[in-house]
Protein backbone atom coordinates (compact mmCIF):
# COMPACT_ATOMS: atom_id res chain seq x y z
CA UNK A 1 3.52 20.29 -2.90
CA UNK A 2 6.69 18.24 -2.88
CA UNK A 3 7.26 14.67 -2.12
CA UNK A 4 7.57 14.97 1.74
CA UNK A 5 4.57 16.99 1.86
CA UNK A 6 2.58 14.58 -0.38
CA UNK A 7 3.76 11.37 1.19
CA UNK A 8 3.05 13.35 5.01
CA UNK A 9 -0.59 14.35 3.69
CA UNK A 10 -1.17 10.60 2.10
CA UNK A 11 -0.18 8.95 5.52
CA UNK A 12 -2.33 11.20 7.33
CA UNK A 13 -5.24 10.22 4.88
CA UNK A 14 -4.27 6.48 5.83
CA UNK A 15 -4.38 7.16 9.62
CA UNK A 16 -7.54 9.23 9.87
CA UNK A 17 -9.01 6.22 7.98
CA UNK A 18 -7.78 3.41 9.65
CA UNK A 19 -9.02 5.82 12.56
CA UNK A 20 -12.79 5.11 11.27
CA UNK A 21 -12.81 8.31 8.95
CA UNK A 22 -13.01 6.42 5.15
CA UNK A 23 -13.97 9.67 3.60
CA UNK A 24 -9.88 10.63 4.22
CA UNK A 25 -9.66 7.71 1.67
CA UNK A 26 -11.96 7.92 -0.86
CA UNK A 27 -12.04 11.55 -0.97
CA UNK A 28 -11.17 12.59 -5.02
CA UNK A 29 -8.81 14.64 -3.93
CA UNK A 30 -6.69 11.61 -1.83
CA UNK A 31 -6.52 10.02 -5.40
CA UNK A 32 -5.30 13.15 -7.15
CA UNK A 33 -2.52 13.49 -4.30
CA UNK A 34 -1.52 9.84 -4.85
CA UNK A 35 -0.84 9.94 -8.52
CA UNK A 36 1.15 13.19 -8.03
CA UNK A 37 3.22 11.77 -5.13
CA UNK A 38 3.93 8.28 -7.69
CA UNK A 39 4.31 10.90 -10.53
CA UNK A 40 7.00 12.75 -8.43
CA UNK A 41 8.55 9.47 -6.58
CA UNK A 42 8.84 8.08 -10.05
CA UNK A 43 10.42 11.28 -11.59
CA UNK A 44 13.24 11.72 -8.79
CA UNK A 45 14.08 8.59 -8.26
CA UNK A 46 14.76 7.16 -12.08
CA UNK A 47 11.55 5.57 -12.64
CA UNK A 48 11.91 4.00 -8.81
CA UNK A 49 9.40 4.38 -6.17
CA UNK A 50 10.79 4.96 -2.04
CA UNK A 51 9.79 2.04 0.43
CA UNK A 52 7.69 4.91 2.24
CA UNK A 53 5.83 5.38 -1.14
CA UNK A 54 5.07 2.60 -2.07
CA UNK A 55 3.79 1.54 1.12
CA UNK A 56 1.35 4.47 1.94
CA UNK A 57 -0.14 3.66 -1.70
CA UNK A 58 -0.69 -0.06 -0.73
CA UNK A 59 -2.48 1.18 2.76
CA UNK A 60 -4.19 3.81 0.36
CA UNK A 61 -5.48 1.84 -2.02
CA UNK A 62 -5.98 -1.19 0.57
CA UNK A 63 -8.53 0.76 2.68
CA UNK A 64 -10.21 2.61 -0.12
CA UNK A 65 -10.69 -1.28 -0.92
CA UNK A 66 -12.63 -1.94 2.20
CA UNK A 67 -14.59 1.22 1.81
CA UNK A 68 -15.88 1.03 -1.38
CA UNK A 69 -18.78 -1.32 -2.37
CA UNK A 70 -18.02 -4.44 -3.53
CA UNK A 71 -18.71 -3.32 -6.85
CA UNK A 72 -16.82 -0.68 -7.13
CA UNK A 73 -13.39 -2.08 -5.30
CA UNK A 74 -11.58 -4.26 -8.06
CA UNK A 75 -8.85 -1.63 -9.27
CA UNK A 76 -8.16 -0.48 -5.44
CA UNK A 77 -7.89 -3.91 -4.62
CA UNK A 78 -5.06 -5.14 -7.67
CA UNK A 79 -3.38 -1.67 -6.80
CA UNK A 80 -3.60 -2.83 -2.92
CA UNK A 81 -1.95 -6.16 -3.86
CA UNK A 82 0.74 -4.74 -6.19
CA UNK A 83 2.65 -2.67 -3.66
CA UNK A 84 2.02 -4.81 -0.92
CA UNK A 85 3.50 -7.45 -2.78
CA UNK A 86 6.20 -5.12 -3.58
CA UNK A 87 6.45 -4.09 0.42
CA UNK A 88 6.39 -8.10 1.63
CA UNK A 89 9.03 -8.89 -0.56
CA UNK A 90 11.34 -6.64 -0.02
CA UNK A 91 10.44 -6.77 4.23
CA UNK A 92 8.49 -9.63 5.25
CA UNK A 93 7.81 -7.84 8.74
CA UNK A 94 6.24 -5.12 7.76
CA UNK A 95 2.81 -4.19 8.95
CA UNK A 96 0.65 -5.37 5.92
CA UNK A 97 -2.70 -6.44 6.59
CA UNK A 98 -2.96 -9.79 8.19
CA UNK A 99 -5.35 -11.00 4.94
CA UNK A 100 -3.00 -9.94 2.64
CA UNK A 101 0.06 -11.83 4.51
CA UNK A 102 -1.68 -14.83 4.79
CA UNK A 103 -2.62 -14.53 0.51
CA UNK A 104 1.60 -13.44 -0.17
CA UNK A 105 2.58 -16.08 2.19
CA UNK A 106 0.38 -18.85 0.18
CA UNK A 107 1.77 -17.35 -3.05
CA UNK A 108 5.34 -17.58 -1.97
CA UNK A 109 5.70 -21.15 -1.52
CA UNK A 110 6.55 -22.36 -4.64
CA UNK A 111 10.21 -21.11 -4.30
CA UNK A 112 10.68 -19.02 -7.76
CA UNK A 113 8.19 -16.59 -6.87
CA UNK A 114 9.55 -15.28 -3.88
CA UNK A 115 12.67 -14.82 -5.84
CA UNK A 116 10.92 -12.97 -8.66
CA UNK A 117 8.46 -10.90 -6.52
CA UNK A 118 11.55 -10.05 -4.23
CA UNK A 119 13.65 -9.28 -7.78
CA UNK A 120 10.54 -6.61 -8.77
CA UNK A 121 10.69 -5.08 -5.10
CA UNK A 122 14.14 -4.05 -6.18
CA UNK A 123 13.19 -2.47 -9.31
CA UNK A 124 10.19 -0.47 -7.71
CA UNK A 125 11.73 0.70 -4.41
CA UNK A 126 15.29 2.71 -5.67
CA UNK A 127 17.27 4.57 -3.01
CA UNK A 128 17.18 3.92 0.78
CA UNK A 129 14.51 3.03 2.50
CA UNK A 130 14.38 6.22 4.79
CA UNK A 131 11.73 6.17 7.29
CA UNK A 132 9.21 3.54 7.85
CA UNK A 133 5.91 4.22 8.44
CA UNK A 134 3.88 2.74 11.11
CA UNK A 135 0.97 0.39 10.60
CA UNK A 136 -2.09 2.87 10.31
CA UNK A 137 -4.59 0.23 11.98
CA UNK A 138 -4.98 -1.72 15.21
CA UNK A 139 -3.19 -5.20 14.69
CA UNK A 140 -1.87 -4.31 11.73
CA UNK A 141 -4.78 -4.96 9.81
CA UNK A 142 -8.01 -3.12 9.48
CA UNK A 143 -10.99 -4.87 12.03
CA UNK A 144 -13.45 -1.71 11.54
CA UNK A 145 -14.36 -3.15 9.03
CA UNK A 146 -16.72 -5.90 7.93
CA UNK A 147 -15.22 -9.32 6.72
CA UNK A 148 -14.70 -9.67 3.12
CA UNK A 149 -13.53 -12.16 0.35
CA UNK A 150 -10.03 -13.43 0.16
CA UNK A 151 -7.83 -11.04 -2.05
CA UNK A 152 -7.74 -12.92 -5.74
């Protein structure tokens, strides 16, 4: 599949999730099509990533996150946090969970770290940002699901 069709087959995943569907999430297979759409973003776009990228792995990896047991959810949860990180800084209005706002927010205030997150958003998203996805769950954050501990 190419890019388009990856990154249109990942936000599907996302939606039918966010829908109340996790097993769109944490089927193998969504995991397999991730790491070929980074392995492709990455290749065509000189070791960048697209904005739309980027963000459909953070949603990804953010609700496999709430689906999995507690457990089992570490790496989905640092991969969650890396390209949301990546997605804040370079748009602070984007639709990122409400959770993870409040945790970039906190970790923004010292001044130099905006700067350096927002200096690493450049490096990871190359080209334009084309389209922008829309938030894949009701306020922008993901209240299916049970309430959890802060993101580390």
């Amino acid at each position: 599949m190419s890019m388009s069709q990856l990154l249109d087959v990942l936000e599907a995943r996302v939606q039918a999730a966010a829908a109340g569907d996790p097993g769109a999430v944490l089927d193998d297979q969504a995991v397999d099509e991730a790491a070929e759409l980074l392995r492709q973003a990455v290749a065509e776009n000189d070791g960048g990533v697209p904005w739309p990228v980027g963000f459909a792995l953070a949603w990804l990896h953010w609700l496999r996150y709430e689906a999995l047991p507690e457990d089992e959810d570490e790496d989905d949860l640092r991969l969650a946090l890396y390209w949301f990180e990546a997605v804040y800084a370079s748009d602070p209005q984007a639709p990122i969970p409400d959770e993870v706002r409040r945790h970039l927010a906190g970790d923004r205030s010292g001044g130099d770290g905006h700067h350096e997150a927002a200096r690493t958003a450049l490096k990871i998203f190359k080209g334009d940002a084309g389209r922008r996805p829309r938030s894949p769950g009701p306020g922008r954050g993901s209240a299916h699901r049970r309430h959890r501990r802060r993101p580390a």
